[in-house]
Protein backbone atom coordinates (compact mmCIF):
# COMPACT_ATOMS: atom_id res chain seq x y z
CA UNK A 1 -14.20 -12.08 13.09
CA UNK A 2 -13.86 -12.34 17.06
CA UNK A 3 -11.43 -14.12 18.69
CA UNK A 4 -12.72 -15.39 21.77
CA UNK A 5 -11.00 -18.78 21.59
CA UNK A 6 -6.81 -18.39 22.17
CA UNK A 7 -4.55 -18.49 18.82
CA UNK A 8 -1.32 -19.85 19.11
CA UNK A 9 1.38 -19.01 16.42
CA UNK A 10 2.73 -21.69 14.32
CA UNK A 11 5.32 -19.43 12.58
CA UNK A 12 9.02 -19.17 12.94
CA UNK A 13 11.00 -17.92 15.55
CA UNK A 14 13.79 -15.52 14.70
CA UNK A 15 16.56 -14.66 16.77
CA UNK A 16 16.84 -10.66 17.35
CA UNK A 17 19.45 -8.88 16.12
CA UNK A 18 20.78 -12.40 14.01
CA UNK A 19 20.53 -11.98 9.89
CA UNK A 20 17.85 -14.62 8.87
CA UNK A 21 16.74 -16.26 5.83
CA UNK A 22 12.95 -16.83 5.75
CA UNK A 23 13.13 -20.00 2.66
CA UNK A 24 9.39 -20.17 1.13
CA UNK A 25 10.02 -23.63 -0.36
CA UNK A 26 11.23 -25.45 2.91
CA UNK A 27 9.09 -26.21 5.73
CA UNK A 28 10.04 -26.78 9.19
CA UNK A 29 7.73 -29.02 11.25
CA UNK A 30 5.57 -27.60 13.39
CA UNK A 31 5.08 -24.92 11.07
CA UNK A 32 1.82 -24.12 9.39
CA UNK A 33 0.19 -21.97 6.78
CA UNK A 34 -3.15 -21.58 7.62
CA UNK A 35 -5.94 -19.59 5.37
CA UNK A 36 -6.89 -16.41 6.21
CA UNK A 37 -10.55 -15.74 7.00
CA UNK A 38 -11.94 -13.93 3.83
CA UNK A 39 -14.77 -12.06 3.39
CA UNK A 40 -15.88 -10.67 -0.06
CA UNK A 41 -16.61 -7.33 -0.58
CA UNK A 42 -17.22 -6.88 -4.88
CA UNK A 43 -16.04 -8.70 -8.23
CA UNK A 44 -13.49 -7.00 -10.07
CA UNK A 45 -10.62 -8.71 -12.18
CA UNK A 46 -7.54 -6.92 -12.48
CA UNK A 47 -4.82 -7.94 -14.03
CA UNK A 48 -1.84 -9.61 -12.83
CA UNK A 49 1.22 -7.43 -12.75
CA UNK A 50 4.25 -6.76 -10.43
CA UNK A 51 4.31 -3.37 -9.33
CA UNK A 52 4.31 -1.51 -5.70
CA UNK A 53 1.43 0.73 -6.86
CA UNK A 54 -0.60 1.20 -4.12
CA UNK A 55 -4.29 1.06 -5.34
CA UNK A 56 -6.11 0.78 -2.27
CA UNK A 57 -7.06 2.97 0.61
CA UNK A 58 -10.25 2.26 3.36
CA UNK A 59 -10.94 4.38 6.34
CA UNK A 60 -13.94 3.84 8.93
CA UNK A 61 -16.22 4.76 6.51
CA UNK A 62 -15.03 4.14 2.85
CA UNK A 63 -13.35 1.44 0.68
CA UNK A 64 -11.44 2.84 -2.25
CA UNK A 65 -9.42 1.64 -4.78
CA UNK A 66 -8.37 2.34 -8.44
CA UNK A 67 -9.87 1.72 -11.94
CA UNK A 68 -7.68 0.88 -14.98
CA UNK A 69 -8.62 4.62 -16.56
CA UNK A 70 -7.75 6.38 -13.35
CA UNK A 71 -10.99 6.18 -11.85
CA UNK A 72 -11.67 5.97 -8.41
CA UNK A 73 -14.27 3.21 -7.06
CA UNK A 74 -15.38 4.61 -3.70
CA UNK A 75 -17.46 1.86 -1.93
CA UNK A 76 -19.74 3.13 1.70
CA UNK A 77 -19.23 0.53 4.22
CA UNK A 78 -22.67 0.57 5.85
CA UNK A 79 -24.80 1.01 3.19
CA UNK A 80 -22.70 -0.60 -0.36
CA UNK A 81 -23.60 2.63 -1.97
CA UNK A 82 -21.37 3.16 -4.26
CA UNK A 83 -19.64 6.13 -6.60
CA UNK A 84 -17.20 6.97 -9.39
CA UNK A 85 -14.55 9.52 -8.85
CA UNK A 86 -13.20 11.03 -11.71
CA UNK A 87 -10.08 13.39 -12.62
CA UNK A 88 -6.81 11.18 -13.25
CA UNK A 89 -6.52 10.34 -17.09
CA UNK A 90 -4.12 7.25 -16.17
CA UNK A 91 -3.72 4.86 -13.86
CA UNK A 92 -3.13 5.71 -9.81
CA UNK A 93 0.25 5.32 -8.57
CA UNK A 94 -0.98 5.50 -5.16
CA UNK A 95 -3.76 7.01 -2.63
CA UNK A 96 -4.24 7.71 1.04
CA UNK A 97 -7.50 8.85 3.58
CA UNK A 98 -6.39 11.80 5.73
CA UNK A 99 -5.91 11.14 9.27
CA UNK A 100 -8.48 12.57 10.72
CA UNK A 101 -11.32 10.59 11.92
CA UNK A 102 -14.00 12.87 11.53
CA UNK A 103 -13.18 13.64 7.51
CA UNK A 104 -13.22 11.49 4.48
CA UNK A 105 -10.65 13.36 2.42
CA UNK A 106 -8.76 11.37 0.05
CA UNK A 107 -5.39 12.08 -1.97
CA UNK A 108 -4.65 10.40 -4.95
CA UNK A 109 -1.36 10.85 -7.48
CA UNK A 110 -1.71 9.17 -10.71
CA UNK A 111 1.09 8.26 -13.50
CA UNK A 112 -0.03 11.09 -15.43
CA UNK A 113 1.02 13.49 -12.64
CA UNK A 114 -2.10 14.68 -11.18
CA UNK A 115 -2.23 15.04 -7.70
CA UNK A 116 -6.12 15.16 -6.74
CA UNK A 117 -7.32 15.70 -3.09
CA UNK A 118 -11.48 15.21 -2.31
CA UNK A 119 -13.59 15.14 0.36
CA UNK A 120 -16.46 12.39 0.19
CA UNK A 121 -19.47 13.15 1.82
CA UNK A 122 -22.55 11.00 2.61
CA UNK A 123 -26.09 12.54 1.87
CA UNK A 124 -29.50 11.72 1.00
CA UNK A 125 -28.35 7.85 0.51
CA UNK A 126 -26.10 8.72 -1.61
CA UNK A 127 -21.96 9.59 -2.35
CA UNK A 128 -20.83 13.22 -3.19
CA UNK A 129 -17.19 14.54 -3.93
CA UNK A 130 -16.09 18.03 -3.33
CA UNK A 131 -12.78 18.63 -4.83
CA UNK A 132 -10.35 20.49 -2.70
CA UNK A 133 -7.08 20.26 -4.83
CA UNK A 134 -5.48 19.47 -8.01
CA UNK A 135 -1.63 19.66 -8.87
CA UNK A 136 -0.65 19.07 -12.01
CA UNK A 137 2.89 18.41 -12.35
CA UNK A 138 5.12 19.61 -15.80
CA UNK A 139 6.57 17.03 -17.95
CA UNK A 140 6.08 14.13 -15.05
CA UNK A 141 8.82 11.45 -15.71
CA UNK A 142 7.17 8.48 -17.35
CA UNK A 143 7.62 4.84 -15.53
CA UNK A 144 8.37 6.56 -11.98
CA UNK A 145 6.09 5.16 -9.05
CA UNK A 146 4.08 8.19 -7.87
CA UNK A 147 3.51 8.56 -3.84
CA UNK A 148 2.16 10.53 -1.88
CA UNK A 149 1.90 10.90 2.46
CA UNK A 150 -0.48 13.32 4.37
CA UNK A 151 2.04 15.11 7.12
CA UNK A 152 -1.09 16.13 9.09
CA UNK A 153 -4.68 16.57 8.26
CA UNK A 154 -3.99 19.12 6.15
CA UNK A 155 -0.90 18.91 4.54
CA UNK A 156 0.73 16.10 2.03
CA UNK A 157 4.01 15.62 0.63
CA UNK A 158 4.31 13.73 -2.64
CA UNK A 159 6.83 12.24 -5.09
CA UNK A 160 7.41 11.61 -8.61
CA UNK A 161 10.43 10.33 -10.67
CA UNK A 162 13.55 11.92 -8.22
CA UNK A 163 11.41 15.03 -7.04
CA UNK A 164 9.19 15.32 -3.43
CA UNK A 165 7.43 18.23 -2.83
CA UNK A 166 4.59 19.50 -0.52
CA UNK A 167 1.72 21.21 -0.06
CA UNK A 168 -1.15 23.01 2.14
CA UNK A 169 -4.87 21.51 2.03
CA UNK A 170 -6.98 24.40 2.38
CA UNK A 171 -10.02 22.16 4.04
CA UNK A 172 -12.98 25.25 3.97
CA UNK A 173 -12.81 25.85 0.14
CA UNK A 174 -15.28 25.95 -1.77
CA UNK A 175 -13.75 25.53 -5.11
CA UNK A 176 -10.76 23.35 -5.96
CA UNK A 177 -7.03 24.85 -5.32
CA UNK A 178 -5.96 24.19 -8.65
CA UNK A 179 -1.90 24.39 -8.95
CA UNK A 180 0.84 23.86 -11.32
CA UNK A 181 4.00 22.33 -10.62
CA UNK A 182 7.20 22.35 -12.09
CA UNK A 183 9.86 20.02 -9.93
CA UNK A 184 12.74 21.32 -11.93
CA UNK A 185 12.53 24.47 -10.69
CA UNK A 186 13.52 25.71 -7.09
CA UNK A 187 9.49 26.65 -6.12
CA UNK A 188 6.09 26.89 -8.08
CA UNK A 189 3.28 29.09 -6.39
CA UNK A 190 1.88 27.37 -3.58
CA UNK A 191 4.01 24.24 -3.57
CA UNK A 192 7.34 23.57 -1.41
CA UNK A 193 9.93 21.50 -3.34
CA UNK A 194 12.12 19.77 -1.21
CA UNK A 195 13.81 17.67 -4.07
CA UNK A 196 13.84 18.99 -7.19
CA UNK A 197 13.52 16.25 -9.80
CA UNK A 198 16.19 15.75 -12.31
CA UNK A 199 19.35 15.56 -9.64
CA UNK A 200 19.12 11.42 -8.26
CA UNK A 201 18.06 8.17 -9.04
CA UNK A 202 13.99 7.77 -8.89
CA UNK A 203 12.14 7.61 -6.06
CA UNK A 204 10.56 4.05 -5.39
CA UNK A 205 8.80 5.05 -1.95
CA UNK A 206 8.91 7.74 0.91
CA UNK A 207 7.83 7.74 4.72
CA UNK A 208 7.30 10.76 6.95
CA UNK A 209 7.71 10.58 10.82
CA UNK A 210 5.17 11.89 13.49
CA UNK A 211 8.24 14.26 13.72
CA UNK A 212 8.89 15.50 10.44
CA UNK A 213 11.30 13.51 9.32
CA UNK A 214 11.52 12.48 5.50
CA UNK A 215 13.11 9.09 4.73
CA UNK A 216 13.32 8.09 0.96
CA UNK A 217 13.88 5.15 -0.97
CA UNK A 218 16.11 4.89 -3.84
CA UNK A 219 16.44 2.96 -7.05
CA UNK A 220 19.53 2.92 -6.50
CA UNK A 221 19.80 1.38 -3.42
CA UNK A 222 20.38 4.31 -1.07
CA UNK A 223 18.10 6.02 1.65
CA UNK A 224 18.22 9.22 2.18
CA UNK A 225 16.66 11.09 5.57
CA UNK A 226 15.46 14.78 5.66
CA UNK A 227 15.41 15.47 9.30
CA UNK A 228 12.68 18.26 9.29
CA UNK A 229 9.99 18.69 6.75
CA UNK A 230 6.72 18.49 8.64
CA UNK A 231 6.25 22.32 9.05
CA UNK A 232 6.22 22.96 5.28
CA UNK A 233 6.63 26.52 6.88
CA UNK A 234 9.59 26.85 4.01
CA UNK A 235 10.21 31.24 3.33
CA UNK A 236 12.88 32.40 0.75
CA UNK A 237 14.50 32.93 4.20
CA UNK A 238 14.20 29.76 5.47
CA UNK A 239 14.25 27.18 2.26
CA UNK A 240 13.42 23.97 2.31
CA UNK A 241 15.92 21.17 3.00
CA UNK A 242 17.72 20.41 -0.32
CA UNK A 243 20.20 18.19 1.21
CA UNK A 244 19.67 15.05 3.21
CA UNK A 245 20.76 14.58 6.96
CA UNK A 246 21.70 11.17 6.13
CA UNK A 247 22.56 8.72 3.47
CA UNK A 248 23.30 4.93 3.64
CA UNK A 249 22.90 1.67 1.85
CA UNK A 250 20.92 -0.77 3.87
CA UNK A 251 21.73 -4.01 2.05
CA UNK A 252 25.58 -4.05 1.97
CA UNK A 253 25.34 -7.52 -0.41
CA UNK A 254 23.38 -5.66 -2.70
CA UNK A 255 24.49 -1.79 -2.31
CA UNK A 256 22.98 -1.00 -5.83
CA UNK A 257 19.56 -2.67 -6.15
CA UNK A 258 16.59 -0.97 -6.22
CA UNK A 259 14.63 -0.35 -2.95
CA UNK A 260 11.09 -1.16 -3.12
CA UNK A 261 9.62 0.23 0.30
CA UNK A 262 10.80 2.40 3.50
CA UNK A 263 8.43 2.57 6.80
CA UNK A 264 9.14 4.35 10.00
CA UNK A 265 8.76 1.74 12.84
CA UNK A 266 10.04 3.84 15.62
CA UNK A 267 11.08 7.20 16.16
CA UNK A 268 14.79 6.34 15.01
CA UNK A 269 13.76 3.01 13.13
CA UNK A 270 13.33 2.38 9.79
CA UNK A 271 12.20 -0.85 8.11
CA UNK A 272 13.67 -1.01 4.24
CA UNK A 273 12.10 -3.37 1.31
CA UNK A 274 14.92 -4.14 -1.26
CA UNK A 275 14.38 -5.28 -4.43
CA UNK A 276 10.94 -6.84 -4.44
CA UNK A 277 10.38 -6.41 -0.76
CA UNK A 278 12.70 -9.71 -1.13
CA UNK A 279 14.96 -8.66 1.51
CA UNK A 280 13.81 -6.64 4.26
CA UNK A 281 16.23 -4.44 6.40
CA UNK A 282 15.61 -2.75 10.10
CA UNK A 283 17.77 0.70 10.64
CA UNK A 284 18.73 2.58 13.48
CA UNK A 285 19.83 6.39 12.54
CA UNK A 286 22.81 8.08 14.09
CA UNK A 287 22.23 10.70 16.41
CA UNK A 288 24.11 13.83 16.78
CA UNK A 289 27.42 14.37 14.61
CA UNK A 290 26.70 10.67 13.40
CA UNK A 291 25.48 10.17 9.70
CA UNK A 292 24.29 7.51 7.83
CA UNK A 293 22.63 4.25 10.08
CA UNK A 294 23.26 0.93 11.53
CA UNK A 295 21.80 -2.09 10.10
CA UNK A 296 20.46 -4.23 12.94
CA UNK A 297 18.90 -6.71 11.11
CA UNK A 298 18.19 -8.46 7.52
CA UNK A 299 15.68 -10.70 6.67
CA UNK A 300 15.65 -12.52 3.40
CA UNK A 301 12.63 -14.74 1.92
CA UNK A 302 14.38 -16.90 -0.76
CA UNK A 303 12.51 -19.03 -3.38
CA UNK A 304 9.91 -18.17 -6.05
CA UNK A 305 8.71 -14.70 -4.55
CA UNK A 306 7.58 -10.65 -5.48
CA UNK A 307 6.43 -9.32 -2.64
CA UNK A 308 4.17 -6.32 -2.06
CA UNK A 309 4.89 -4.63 1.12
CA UNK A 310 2.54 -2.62 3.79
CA UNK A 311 3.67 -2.14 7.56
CA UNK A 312 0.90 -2.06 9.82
CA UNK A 313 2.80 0.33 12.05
CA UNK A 314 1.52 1.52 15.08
CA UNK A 315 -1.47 -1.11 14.74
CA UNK A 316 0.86 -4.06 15.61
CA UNK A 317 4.47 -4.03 15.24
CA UNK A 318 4.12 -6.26 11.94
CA UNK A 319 5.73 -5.63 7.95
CA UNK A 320 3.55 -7.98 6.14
CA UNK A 321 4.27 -8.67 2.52
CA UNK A 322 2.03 -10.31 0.04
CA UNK A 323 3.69 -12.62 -2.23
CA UNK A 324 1.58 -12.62 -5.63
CA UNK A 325 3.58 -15.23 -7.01
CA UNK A 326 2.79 -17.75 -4.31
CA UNK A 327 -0.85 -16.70 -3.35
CA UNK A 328 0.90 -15.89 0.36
CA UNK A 329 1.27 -13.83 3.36
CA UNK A 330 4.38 -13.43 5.21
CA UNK A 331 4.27 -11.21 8.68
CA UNK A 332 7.48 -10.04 10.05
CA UNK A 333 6.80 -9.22 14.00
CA UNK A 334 8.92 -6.03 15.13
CA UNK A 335 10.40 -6.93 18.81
CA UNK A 336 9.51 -4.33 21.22
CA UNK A 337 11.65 -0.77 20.78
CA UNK A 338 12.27 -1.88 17.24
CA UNK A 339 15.19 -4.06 18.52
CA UNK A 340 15.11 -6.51 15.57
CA UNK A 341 12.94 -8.97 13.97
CA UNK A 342 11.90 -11.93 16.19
CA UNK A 343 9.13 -13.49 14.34
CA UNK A 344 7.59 -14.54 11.01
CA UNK A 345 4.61 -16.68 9.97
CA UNK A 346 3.27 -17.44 6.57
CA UNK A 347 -0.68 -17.32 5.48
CA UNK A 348 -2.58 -18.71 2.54
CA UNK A 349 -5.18 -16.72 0.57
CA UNK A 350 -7.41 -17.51 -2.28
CA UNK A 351 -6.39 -15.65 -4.92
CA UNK A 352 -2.86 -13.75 -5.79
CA UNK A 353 -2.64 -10.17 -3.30
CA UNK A 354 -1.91 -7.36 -5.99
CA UNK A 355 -2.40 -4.52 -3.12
CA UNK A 356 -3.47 -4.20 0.27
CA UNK A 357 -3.88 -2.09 3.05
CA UNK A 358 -3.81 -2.98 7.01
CA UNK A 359 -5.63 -1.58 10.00
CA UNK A 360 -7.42 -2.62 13.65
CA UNK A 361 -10.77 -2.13 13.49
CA UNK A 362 -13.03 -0.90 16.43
CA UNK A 363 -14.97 -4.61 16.87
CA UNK A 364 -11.92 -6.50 17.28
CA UNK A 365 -8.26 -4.65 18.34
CA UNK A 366 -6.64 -8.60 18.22
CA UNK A 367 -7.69 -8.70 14.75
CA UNK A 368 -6.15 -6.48 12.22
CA UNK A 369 -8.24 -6.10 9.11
CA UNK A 370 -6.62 -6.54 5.26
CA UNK A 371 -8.21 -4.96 2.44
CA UNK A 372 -6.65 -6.34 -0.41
CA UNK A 373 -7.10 -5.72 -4.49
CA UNK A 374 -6.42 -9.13 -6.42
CA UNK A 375 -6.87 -10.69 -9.62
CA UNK A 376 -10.76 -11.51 -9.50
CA UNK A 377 -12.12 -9.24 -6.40
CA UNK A 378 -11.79 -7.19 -3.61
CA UNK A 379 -11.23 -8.89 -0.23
CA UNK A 380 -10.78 -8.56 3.34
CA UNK A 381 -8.99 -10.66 5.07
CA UNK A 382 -8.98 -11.02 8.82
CA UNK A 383 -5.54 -11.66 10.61
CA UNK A 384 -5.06 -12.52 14.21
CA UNK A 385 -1.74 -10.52 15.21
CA UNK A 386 -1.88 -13.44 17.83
CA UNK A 387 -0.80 -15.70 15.03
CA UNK A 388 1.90 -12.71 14.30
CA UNK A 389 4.26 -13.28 17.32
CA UNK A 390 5.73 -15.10 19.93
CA UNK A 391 3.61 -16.12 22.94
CA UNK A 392 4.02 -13.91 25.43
CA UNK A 393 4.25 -10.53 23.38
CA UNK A 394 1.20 -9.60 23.66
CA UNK A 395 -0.09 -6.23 25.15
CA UNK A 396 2.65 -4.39 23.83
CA UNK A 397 1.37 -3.49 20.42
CA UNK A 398 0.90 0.38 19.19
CA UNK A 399 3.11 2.20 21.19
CA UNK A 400 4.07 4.44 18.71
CA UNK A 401 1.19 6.50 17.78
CA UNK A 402 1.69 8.56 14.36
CA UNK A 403 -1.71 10.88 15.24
CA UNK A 404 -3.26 11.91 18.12
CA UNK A 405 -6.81 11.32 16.67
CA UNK A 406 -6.16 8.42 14.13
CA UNK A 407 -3.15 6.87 12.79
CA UNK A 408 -4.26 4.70 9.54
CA UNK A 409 -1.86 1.93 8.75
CA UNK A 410 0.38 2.29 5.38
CA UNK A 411 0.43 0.33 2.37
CA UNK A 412 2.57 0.53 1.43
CA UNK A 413 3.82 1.78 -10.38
CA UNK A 414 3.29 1.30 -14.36
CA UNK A 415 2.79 3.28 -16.96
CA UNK A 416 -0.60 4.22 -18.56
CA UNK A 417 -3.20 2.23 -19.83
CA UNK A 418 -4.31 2.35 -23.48
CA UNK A 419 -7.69 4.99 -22.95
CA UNK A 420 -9.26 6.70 -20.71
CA UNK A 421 -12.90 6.42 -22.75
CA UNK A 422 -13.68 3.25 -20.56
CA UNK A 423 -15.33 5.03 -17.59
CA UNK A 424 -17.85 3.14 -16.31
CA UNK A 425 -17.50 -0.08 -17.94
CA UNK A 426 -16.20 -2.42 -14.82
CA UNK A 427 -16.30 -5.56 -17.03
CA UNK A 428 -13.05 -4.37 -18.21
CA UNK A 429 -10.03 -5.58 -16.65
CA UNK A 430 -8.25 -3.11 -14.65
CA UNK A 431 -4.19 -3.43 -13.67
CA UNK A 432 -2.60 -4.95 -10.99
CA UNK A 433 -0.73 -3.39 -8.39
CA UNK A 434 3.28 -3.55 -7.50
CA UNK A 435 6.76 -2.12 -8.63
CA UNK A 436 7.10 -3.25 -12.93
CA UNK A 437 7.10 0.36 -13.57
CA UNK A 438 10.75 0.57 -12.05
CA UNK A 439 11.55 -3.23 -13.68
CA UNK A 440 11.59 -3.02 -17.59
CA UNK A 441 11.89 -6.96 -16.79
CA UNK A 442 9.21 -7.88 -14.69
CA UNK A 443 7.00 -10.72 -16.38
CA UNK A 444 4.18 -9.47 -18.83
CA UNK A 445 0.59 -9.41 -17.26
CA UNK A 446 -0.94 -12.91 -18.12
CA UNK A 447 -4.01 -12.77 -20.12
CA UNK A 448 -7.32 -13.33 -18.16
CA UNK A 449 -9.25 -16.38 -19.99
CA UNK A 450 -12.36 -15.93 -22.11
CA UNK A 451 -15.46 -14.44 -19.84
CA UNK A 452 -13.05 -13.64 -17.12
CA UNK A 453 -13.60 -10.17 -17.38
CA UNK A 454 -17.17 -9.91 -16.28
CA UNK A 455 -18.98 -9.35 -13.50
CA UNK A 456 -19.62 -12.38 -11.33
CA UNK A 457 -22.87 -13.45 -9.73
CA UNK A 458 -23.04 -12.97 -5.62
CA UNK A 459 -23.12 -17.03 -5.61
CA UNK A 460 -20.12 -17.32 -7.84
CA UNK A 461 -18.48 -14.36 -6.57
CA UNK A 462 -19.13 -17.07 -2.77
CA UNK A 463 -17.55 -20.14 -5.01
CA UNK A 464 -14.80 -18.45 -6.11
CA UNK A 465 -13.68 -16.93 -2.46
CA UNK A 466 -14.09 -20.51 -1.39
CA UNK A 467 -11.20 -22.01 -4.11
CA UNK A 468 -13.59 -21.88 -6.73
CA UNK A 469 -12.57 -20.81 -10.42
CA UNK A 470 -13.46 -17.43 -11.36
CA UNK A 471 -12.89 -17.35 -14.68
CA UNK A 472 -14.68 -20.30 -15.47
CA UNK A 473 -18.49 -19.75 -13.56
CA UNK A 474 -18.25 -16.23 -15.09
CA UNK A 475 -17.05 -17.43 -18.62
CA UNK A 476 -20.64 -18.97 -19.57
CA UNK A 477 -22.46 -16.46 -17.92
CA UNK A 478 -23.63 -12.59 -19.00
CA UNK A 479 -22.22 -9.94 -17.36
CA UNK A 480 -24.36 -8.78 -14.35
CA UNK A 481 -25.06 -4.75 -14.61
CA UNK A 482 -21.97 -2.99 -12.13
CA UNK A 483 -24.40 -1.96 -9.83
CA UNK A 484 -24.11 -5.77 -8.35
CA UNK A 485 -20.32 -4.99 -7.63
CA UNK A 486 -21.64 -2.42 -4.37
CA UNK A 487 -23.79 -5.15 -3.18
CA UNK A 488 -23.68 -5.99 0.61
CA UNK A 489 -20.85 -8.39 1.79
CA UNK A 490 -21.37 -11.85 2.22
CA UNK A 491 -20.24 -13.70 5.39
CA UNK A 492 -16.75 -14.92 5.58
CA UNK A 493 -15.84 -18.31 3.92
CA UNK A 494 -12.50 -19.49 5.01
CA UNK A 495 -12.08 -22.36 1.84
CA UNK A 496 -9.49 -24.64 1.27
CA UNK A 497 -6.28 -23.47 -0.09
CA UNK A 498 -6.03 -23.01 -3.47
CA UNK A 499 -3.92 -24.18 -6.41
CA UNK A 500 -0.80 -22.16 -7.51
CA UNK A 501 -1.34 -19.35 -10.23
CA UNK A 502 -0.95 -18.73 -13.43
CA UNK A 503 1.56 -17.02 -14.69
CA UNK A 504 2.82 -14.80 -17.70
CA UNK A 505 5.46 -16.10 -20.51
C-alpha cells in the first residue's frame, strides 16, 4: 500500500535511556490502535501454540513457511505457483533465504536435527529444488529451539540444544553435501563447532554481526558474545572460539529467566527478548579490557501478553513483537546510534500472529511489509514505520547495512508432531509458532472447532480477513482441493478489529 497521504503516530513516547513499562491493559488518551492493512495470501489453519519457532521466511521472489510434517510450502510471488519441499521428518525450528539477491537458496533446521539448504529455481511455469546440503546432527537434544543464521551467502552457522556450529555452502554442486554431525565432539568432517553441546544451558536464539561477531541467548538468562566467527576459516592451528569474549545478564530483576530473542541493532548494540519477549533489553558491549555490557535500557509490556519477536534491523530501527494472546502488534523504535528506546505504538490484526517476518519492499521504502503465519492463514500486513516513531525521525532509517547486496530482515520451538505420512494433505492443521518447546508450562494448543481445518473458499478466505469467523464459513462447507491455497492474492481489506481469542485450558 502507498503512502502518499502523511501518517502521524499515535503511539507512546518513551524517554531514552529511562526504564519504561509499556502496560497493554491501560490506555493513555491520545493513543490509538489502529488495524493494520491486510492482504491475504492462502488458507491454512495452524494451531495455536506459544513457541519462538520461526516458520516463515519470504525473499523478493518466494514466500515460505512450514508444514506440520516438516514440509516446506514454497509459494512464487508473481505467478502463485506453488511447491512442496520435502526432507525434514518433524517440524521446522526455523528457516532463512540467503542474502543474496540474485539466489533463492533457503536453509532450514528442523526439531529432528536436519539441517537442509536448497536452491529454488523458477522454470517452465513451474518450482524446482536442487538440494545443496544436508547435516544431520547425532542424538539432537529433544525440546531445544533449533536456529540457524547465514554469515554470508555462502556460509551458515546453526544451533541446537547448547551447541552452534558452522558450515561452508558449496553453491556449484551438483549433488547434495551430505554431512554428519556430532556436537559433542571437538569437530566432525566439514563442520566447525564453536560450542560443543552438552557444556551450558540451551540455546533459545543466536545473532551474527556484519562483523563476525556471535551473540547467544541463554535459557538461563545469560548472553554470551563470540567476538570473531565469521571467517569459519577454523585449522587445528587456529581452533575455533570455545570461550566467549563476554558474558552478562541483561535483566538484573530477573538474572535467571530464560531469554527468548537476541538481535544486533548496531555494531556494539544488542537488543535482548527475556522471557516471552515480555521484557525487552538494549546493550552496549565493553570495548577493550572491558567484559560483559551495559544495560541502557529496559522495556517491559505488562498485562495478558506472549510475545513473538522479529527486529526489522537495518530496514527501520524497529523490534516489533506480536502478541498472540492479544491479537496485537507492539513496535519498539530504536533512537538513532542505538541510544535507547524512544518510541512504541500498538497495532490490531485479525487473527492471533504465530510467526512473522519483516522487510521494505522495492514499491514502497515507508512501508515495511509483514508476512505473518497465524491461526487460519497466511497474511501480509502493511506497516507504515511513519506510525513507528516520533515526528521528526524520519530519514534516518537503515544505517546499518548487514550486506552489501541485500540485508533481509530477521524473525526472529516444540517438539515433533505425531507422523510424518501427512504430506500433502493441507486440510490438516499444522503447529503454531513461538518458544513452548523451552516452557514445559506454556498453555496446551486449543482445539480448532469442527470444519476448521479445511480449506476455505477465496470469498470466505475475504470474510474472514475482514473479522469474519473462519471456522464457522468453512465448517459447513467441503474442503476445496490445495491447489486453491496458491491462488492469486486478493486486494487488501483493512476490517474492523476483531474479538479476543480463544484460548487453551
Amino acid at each position: 500500500a502507498g503512502s502518499a497521504a502523511a501518517v502521524v503516530p499515535k503511539g507512546r513516547a518513551l524517554d531514552v535511556g529511562a526504564d519504561a513499562v509499556y502496560d497493554i491493559e491501560n490506555r493513555v488518551d491520545g493513543e490509538e490502535q489502529p488495524q493494520l492493512e491486510v492482504s491475504p495470501i492462502t488458507m491454512y489453519v495452524t494451531e495455536y501454540a506459544e513457541r519462538q519457532f520461526c516458520q516463515i521466511a519470504v525473499n523478493s521472489r518466494y514466500i515460505c513457511y512450514g508444514l506440520r510434517a516438516g514440509q516446506i510450502r514454497v509459494l512464487h510471488k508473481d505467478t502463485s505457483e506453488r511447491a512442496l519441499l520435502r526432507g525434514h521428518t518433524q517440524m521446522i525450528g526455523d528457516m532463512r533465504f540467503s542474502p543474496s539477491s540474485k539466489d533463492d537458496i533457503i536453509a532450514s533446521f528442523g526439531v529432528d536435527g536436519n539441517l537442509l539448504v536448497k536452491r529454488i529455481k523458477f522454470a517452465e511455469n513451474a518450482i524446482e529444488e536442487q538440494p545443496l546440503l544436508q547435516v544431520t546432527v547425532v542424538n539432537p537434544p529433544a525440546g531445544s529451539v533449533p536456529r540457524v543464521r547465514w554469515i554470508s551467502k555462502s556460509r551458515i552457522a546453526a544451533s541446537i540444544g547448547d551447541a552452534i556450529f558452522g558450515v561452508d555452502v558449496d553453491l556449484k554442486a551438483r549433488e547434495p553435501v551430505v554431512l554428519t554431525a556430532d556436537l559433542a565432539a571437538e569437530n566432525s568432517p566439514g563442520v566447525i563447532v564453536f560450542a560443543p553441546l552438552g557444556q551450558k544451558p540451551s540455546i533459545n536464539d543466536f545473532a551474527v554481526s556484519p562483523e563476525g561477531a556471535l551473540a547467544c541467548a541463554h535459557a538461563d538468562g545469560t548472553v554470551r558474545v563470540y567476538s570473531d566467527v565469521g571467517s569459519l576459516d577454523a585449522t587445528p592451528s587456529t581452533p575455533p572460539p570455545s570461550s566467549p569474549d563476554a558474558t552478562f545478564e541483561p535483566f538484573s530483576e530477573d538474572p535467571d529467566g530464560s531469554l527468548a530473542s537476541i538481535a544486533w541493532v548496531s555494531r556494539d548494540a544488542l537488543v535482548v527478548g527475556g522471557e516471552a519477549n515480555k521484557a525487552l533489553a538494549l546493550c552496549k558491549l565493553g570495548s577493550g579490557d572491558t567484559v560483559g555490557a551495559e544495560c541502557v535500557q529496559t522495556l517491559k509490556v505488562t498485562g495478558d501478553a506472549y510475545n513473538f519477536s522479529c527486529v526489522a534491523y537495518p530496514h527501520a530501527r524497529l523490534v516489533l513483537l506480536a502478541n498472540l494472546r492479544k491479537q496485537s502488534v507492539y513496535a519498539v523504535h530504536l533512537a538513532a546510534e542505538a541510544a535507547g528506546f524512544d518510541y512504541v505504538s500498538e497495532f490490531s490484526v485479525t487473527m492471533p500472529i504465530l510467526s512473522f517476518t519483516a522487510l521494505k519492499e522495492s514499491d514502497d521504502p515507508s512501508v515495511l511489509q509483514m508476512y505473518c503465519m497465524q491461526t487460519q492463514a497466511i497474511q501480509q500486513y502493511a506497516l507504515h514505520i511513519d506510525r513507528c516513531r516520533p515526528e521528526g525521525s524520519e530519514g534516518d532509517e537503515g544505517e546499518y547495512a548487514a550486506d552489501d547486496d541485500e540485508a533481509d530482515a530477521d524473525a526472529d520451538e516444540d517438539e515433533g508432531f505425531e507422523s510424518a505420512e501427512e504430506e500433502e494433505d493441507e486440510t490438516v492443521a499444522v503447529p503454531a509458532i513461538t518458544p513452548a518447546a523451552l516452557n514445559p508450562a506454556t498453555p496446551t494448543p486449543t482445539t480448532p472447532a469442527p470444519g476448521s481445518n479445511k480449506l476455505l473458499t477465496p470469498g470466505e478466505l475475504m470474510s474472514m480477513a475482514s473479522g469474519g469467523s473462519a471456522a464457522a464459513s468453512g465448517a459447513g462447507s467441503a474442503p476445496e482441493s490445495p491447489r486453491t491455497e496458491g491462488e492469486s492474492k486478493p486486494p487488501r481489506s483493512p476490517g474492523p478489529p476483531p474479538p479476543h481469542p480463544h484460548h487453551g485450558h
